[in-house]
PDB file of N, CA and C in Angstrom:
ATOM      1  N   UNK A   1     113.887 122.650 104.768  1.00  0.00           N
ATOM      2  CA  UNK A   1     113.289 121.404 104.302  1.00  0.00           C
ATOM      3  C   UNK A   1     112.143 121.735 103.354  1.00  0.00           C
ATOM      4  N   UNK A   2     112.277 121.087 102.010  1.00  0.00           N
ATOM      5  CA  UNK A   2     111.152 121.273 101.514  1.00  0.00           C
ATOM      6  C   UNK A   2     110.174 120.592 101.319  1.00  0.00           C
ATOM      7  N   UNK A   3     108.604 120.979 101.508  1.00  0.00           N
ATOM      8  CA  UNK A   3     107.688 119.865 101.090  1.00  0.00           C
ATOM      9  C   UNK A   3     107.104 119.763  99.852  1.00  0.00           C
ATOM     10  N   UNK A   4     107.714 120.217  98.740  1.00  0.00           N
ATOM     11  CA  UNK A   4     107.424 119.659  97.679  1.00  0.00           C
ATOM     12  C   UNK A   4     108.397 118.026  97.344  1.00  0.00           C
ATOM     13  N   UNK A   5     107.318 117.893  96.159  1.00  0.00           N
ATOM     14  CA  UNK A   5     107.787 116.563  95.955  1.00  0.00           C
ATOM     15  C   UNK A   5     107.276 116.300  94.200  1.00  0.00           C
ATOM     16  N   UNK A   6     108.497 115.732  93.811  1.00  0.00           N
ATOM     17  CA  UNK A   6     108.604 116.153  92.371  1.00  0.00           C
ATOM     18  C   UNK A   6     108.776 114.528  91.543  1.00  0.00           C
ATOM     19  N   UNK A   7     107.852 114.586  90.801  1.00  0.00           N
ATOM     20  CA  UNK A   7     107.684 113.471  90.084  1.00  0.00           C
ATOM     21  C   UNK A   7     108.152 113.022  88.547  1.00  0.00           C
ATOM     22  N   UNK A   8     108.967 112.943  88.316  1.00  0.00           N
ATOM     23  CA  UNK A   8     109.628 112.536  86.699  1.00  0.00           C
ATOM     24  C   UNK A   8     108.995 111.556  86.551  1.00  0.00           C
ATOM     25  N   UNK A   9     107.941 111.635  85.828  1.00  0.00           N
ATOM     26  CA  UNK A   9     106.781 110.087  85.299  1.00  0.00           C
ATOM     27  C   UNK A   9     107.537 109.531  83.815  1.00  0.00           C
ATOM     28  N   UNK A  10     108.407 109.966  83.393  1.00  0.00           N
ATOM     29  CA  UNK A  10     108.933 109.236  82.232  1.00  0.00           C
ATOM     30  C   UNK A  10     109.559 108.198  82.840  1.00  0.00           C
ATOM     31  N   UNK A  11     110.324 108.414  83.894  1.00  0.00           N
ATOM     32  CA  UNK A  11     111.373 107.504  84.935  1.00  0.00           C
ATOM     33  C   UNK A  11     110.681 107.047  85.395  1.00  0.00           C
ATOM     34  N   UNK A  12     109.599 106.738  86.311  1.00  0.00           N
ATOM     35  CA  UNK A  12     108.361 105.830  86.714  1.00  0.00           C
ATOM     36  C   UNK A  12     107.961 105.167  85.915  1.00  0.00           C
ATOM     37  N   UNK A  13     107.552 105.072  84.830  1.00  0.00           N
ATOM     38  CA  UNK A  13     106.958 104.616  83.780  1.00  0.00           C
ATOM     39  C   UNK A  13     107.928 103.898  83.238  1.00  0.00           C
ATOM     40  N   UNK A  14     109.173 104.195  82.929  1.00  0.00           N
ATOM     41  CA  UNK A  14     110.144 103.260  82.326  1.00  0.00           C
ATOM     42  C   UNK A  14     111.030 101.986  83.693  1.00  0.00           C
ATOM     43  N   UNK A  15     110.405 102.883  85.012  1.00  0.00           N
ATOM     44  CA  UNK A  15     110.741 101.679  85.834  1.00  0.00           C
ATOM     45  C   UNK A  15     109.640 100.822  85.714  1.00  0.00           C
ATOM     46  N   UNK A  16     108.435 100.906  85.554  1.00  0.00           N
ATOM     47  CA  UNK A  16     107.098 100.328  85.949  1.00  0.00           C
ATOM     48  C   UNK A  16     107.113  98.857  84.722  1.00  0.00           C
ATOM     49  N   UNK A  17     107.764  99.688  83.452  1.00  0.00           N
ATOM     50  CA  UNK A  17     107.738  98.698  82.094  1.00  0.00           C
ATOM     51  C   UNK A  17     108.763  97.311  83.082  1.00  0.00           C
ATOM     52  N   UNK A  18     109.719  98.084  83.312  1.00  0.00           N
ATOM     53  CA  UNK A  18     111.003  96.672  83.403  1.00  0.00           C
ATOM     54  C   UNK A  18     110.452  95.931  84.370  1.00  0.00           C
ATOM     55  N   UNK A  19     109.352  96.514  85.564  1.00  0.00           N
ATOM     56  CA  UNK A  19     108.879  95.319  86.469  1.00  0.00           C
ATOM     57  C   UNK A  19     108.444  94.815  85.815  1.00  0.00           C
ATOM     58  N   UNK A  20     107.261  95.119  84.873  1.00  0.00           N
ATOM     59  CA  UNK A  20     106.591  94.235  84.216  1.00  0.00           C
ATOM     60  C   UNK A  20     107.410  93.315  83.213  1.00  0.00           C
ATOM     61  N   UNK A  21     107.651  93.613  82.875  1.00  0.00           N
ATOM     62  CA  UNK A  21     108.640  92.888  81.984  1.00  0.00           C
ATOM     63  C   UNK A  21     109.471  91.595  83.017  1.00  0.00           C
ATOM     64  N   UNK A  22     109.998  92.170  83.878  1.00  0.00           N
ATOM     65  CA  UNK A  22     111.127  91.015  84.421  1.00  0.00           C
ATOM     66  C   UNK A  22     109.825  90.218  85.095  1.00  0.00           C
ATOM     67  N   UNK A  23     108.546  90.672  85.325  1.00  0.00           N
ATOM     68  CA  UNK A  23     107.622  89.242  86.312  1.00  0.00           C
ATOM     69  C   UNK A  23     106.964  88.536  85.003  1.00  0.00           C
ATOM     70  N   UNK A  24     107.044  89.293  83.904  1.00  0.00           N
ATOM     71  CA  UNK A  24     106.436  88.079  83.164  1.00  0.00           C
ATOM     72  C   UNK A  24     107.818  87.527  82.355  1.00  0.00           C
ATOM     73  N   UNK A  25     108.736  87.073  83.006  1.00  0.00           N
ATOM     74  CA  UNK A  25     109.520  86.488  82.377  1.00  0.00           C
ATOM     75  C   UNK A  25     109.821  85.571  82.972  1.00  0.00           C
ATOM     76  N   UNK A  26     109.350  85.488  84.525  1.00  0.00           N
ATOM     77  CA  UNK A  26     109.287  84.650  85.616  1.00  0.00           C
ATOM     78  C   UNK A  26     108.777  83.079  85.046  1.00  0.00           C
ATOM     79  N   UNK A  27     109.011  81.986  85.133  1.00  0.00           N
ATOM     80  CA  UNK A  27     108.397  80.886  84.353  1.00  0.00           C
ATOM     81  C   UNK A  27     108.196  80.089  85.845  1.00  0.00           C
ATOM     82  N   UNK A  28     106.758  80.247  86.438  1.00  0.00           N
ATOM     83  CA  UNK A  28     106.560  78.896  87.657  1.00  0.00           C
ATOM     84  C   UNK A  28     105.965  78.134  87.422  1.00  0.00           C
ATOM     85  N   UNK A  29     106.435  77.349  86.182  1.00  0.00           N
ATOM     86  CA  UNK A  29     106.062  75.913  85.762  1.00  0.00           C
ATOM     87  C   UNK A  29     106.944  74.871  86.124  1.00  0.00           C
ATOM     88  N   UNK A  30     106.284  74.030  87.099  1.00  0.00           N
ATOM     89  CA  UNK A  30     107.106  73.462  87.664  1.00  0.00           C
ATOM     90  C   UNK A  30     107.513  72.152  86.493  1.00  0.00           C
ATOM     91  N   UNK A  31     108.565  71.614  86.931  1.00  0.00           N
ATOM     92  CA  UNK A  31     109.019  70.616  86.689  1.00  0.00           C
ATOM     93  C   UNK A  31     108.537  69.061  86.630  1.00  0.00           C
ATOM     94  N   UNK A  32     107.730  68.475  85.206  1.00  0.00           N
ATOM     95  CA  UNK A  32     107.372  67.514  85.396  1.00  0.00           C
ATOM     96  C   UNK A  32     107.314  66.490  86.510  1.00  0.00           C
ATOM     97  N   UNK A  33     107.197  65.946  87.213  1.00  0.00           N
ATOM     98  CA  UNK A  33     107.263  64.752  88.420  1.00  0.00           C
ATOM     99  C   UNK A  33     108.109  63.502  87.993  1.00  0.00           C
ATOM    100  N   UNK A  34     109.402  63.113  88.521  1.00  0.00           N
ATOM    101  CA  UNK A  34     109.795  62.171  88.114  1.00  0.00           C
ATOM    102  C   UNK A  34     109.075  60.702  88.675  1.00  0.00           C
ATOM    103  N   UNK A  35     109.375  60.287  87.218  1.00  0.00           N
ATOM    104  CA  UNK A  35     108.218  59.049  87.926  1.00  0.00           C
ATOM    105  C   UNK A  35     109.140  57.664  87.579  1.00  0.00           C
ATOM    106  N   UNK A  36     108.486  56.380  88.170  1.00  0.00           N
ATOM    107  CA  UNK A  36     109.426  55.134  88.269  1.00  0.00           C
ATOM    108  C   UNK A  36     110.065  55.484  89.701  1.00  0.00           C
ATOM    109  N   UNK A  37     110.403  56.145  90.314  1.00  0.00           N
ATOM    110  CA  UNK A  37     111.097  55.986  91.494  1.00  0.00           C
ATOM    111  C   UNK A  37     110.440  56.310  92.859  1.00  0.00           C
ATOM    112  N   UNK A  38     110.885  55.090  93.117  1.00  0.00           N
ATOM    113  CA  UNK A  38     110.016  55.298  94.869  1.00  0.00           C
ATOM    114  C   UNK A  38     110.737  56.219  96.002  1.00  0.00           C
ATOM    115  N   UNK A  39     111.591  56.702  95.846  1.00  0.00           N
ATOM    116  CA  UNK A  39     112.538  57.240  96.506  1.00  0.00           C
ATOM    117  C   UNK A  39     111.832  58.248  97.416  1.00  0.00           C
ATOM    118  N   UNK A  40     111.957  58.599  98.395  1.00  0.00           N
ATOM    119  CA  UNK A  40     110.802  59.408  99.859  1.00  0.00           C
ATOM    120  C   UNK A  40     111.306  61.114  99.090  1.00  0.00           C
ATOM    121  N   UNK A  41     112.825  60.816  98.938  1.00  0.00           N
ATOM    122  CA  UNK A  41     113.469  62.276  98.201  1.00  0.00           C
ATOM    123  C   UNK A  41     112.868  62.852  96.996  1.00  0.00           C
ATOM    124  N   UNK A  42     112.504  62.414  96.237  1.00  0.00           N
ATOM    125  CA  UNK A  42     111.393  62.319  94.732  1.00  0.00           C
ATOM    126  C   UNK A  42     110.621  62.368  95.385  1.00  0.00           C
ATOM    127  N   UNK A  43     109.737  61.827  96.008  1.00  0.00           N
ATOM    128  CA  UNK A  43     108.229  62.749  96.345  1.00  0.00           C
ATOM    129  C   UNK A  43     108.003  63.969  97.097  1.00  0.00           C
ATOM    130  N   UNK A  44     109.322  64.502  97.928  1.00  0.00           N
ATOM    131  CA  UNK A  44     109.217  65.200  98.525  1.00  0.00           C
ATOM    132  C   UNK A  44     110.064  66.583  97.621  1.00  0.00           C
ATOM    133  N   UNK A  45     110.470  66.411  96.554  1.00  0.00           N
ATOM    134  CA  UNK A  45     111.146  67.266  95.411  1.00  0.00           C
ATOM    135  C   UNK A  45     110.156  67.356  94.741  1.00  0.00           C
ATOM    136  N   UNK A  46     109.164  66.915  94.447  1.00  0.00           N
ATOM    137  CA  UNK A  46     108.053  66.725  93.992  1.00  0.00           C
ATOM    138  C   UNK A  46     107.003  67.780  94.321  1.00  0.00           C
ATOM    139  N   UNK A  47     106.879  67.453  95.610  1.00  0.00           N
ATOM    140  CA  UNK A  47     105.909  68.713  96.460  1.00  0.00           C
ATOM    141  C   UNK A  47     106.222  69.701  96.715  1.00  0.00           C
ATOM    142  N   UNK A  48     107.893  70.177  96.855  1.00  0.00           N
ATOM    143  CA  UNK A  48     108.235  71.211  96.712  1.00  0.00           C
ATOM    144  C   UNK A  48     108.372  71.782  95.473  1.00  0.00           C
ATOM    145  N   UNK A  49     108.651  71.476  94.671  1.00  0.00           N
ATOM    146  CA  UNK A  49     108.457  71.449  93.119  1.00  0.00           C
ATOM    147  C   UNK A  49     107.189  72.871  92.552  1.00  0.00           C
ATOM    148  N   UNK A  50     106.176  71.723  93.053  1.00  0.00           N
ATOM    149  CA  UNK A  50     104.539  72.054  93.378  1.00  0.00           C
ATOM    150  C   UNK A  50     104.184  73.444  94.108  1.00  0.00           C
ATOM    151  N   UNK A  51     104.907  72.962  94.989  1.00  0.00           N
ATOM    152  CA  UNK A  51     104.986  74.670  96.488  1.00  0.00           C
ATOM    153  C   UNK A  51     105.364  75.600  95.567  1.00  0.00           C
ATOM    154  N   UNK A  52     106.796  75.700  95.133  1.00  0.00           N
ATOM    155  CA  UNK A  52     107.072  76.630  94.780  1.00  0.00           C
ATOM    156  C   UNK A  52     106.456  77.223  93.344  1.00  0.00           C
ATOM    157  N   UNK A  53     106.127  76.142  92.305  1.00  0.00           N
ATOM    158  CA  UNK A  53     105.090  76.851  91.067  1.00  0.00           C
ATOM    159  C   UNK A  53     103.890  77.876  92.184  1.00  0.00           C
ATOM    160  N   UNK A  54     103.106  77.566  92.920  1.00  0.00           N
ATOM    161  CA  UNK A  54     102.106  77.675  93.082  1.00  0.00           C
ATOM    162  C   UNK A  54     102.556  79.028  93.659  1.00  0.00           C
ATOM    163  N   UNK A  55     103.957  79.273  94.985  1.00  0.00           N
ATOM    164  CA  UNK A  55     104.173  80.835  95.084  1.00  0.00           C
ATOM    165  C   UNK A  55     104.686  81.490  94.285  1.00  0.00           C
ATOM    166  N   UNK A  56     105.214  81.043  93.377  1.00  0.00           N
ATOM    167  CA  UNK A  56     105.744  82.143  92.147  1.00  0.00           C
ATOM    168  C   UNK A  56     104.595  82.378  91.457  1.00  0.00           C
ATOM    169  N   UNK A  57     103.496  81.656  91.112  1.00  0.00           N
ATOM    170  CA  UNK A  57     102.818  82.427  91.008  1.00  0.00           C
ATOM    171  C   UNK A  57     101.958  83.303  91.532  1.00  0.00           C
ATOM    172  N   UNK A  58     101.549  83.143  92.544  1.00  0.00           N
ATOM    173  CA  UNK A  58     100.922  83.843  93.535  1.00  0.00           C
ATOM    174  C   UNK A  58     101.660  85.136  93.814  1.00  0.00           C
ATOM    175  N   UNK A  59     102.957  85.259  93.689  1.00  0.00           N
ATOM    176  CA  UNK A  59     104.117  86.229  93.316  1.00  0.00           C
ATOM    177  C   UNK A  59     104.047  87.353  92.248  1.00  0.00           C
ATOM    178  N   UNK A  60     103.564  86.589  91.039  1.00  0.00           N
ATOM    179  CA  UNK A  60     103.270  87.118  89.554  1.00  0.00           C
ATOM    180  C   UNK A  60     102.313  87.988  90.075  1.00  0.00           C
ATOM    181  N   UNK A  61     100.951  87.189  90.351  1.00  0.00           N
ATOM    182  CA  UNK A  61      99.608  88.453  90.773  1.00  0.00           C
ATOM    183  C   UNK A  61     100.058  89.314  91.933  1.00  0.00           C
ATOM    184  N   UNK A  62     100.953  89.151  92.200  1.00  0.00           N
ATOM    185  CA  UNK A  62     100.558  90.246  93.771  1.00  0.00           C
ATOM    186  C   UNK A  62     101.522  91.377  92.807  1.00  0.00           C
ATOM    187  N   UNK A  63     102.528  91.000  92.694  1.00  0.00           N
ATOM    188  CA  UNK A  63     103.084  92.173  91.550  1.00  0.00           C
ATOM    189  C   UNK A  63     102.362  92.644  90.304  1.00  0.00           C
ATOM    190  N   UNK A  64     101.605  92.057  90.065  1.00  0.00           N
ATOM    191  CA  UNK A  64     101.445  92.913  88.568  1.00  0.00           C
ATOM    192  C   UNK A  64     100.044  93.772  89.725  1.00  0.00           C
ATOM    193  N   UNK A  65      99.526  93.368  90.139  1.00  0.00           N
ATOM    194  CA  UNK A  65      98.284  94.080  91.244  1.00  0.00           C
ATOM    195  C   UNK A  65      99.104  95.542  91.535  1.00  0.00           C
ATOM    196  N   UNK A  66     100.290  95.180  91.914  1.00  0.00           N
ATOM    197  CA  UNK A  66     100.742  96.177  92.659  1.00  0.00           C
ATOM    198  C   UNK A  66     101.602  97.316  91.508  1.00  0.00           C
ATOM    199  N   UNK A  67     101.699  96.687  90.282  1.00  0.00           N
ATOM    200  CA  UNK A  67     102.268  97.624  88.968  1.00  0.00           C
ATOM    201  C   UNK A  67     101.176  98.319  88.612  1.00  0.00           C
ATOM    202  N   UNK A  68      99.827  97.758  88.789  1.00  0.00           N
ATOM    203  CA  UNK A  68      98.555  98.251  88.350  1.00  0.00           C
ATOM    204  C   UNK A  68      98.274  99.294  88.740  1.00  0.00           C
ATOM    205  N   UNK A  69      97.953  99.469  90.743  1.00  0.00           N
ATOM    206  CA  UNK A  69      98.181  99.927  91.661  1.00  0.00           C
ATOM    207  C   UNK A  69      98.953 101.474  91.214  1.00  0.00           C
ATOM    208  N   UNK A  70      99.879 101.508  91.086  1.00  0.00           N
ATOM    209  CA  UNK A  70     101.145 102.162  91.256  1.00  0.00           C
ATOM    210  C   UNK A  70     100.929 102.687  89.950  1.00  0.00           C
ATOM    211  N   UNK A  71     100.530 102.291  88.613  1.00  0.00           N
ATOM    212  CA  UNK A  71     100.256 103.367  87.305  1.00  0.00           C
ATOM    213  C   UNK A  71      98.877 103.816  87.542  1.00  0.00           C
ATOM    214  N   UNK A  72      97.894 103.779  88.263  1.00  0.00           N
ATOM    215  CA  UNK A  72      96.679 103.849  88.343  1.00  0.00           C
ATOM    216  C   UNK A  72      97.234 105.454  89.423  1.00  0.00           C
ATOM    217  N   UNK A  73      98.082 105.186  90.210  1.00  0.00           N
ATOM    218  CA  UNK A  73      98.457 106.257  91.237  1.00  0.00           C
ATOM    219  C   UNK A  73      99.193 107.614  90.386  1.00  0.00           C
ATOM    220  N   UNK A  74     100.289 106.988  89.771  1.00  0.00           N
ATOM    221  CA  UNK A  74     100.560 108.174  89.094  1.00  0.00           C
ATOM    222  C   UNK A  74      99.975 108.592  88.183  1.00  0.00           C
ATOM    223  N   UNK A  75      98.727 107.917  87.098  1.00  0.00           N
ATOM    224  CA  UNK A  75      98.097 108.832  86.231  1.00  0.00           C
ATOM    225  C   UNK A  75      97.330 109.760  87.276  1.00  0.00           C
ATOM    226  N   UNK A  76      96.832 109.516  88.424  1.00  0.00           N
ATOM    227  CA  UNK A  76      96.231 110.586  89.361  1.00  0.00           C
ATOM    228  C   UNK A  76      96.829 111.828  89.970  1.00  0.00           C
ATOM    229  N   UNK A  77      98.202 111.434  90.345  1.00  0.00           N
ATOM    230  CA  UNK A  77      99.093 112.316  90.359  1.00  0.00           C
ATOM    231  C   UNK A  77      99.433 113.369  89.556  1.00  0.00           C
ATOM    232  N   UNK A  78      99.735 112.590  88.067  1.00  0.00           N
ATOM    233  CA  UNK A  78     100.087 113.775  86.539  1.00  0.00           C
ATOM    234  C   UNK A  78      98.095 114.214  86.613  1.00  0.00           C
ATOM    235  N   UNK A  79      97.201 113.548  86.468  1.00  0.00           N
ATOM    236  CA  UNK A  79      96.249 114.998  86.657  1.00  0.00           C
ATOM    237  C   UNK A  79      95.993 115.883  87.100  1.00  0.00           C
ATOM    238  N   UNK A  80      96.018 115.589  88.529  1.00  0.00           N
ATOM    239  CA  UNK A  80      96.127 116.360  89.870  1.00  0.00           C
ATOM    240  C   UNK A  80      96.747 117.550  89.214  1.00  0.00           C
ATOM    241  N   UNK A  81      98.167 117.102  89.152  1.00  0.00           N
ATOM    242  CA  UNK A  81      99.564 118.267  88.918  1.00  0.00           C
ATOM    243  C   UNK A  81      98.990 118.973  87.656  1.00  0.00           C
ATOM    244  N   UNK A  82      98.054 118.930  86.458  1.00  0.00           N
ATOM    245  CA  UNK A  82      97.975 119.314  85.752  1.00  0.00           C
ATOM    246  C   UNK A  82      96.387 120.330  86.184  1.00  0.00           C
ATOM    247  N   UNK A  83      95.580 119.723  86.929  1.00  0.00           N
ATOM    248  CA  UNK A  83      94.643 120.541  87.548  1.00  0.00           C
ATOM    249  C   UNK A  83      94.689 121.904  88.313  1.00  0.00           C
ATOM    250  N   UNK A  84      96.040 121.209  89.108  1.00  0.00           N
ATOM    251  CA  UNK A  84      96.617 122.348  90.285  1.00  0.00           C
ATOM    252  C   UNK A  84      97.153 123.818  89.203  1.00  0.00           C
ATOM    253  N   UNK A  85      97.614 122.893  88.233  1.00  0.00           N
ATOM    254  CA  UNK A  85      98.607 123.939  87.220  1.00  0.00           C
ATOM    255  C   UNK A  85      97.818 124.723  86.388  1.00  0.00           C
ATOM    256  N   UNK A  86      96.543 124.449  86.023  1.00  0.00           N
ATOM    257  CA  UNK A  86      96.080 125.102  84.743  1.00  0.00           C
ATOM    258  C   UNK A  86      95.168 126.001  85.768  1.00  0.00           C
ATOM    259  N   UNK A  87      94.663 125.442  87.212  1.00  0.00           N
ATOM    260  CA  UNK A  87      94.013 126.221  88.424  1.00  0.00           C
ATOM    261  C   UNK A  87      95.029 127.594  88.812  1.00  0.00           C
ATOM    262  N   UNK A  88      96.307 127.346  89.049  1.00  0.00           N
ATOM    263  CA  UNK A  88      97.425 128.412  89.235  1.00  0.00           C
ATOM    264  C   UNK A  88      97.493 129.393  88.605  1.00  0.00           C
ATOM    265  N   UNK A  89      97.507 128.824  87.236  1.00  0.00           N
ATOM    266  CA  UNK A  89      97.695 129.490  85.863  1.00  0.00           C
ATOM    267  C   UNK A  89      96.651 130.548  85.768  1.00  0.00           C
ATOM    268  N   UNK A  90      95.565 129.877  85.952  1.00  0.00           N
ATOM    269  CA  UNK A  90      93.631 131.009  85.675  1.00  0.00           C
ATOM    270  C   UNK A  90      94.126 132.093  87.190  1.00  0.00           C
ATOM    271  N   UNK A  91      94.609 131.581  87.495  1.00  0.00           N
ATOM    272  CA  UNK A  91      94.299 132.752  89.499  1.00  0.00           C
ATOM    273  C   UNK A  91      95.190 133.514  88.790  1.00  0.00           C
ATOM    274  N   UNK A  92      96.586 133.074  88.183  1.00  0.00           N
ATOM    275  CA  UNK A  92      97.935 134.653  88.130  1.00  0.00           C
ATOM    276  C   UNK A  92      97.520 135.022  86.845  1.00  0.00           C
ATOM    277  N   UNK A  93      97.004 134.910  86.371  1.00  0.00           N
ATOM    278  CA  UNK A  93      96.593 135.283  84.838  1.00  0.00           C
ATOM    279  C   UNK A  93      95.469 136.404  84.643  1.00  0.00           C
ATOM    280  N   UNK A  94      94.376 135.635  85.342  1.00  0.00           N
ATOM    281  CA  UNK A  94      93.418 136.716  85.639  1.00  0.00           C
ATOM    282  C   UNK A  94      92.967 137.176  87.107  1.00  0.00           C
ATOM    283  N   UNK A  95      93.542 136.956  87.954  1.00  0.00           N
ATOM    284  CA  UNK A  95      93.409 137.656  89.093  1.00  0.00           C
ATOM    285  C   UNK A  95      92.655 137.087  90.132  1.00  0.00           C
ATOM    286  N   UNK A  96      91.914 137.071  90.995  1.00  0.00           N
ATOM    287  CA  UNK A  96      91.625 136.337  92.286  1.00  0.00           C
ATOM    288  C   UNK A  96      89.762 136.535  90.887  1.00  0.00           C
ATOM    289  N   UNK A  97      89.095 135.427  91.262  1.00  0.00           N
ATOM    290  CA  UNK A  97      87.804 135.121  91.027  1.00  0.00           C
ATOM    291  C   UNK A  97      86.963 135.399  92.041  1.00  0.00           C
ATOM    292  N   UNK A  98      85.820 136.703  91.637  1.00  0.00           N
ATOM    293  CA  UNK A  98      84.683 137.047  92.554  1.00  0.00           C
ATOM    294  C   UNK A  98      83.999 135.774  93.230  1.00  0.00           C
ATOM    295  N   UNK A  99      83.541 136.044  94.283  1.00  0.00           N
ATOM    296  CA  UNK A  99      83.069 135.121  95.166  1.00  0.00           C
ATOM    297  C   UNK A  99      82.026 135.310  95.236  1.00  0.00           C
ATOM    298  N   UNK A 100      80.834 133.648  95.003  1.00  0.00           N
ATOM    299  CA  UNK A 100      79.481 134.526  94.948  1.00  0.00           C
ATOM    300  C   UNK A 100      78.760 133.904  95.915  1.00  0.00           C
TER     301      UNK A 100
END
């Protein structure tokens, strides 16, 4: 079993675009209110109408929070990996560093 763990950030990054992309394509504008009719069904299509703009959007922010989240993680990651690497690199290159 191995515990490395290997990160292709071009493929992250080109998944990260299409979330973004498909939540802002999301439209939770609800549907004008039909009006003239007294009908109990119309007001209550109405409020659901309403409900649901209000969780799709609430939907929008929690995802893009969490796209934010998640590129904020892997630019830490590709440094890290580039810290660890250029740290690797100085130890086999020039040899163990005196200790003072």
């Amino acid at each position: 079993m191995s515990t490395e763990i290997k990160v292709i950030y071009a493929d992250v990054e080109s998944q990260l675009g299409e979330m973004k992309s498909a939540v802002e394509a999301l439209n939770p504008k609800a549907e004008l209110p039909i009006t003239g009719n007294v009908l109990d069904v119309v007001t209550k299509l109405t409020t659901l109408s309403t409900q649901l703009e209000t969780l799709l959007t609430k939907y929008q922010e929690v995802v893009q929070q969490n796209i934010q989240t998640t590129e904020n993680s892997v630019q830490f990651l590709r440094e890290s990996d580039e810290e660890i690497g250029s740290g690797i690199g100085r130890a086999v290159s020039g040899g163990p560093r005196p200790i003072r």
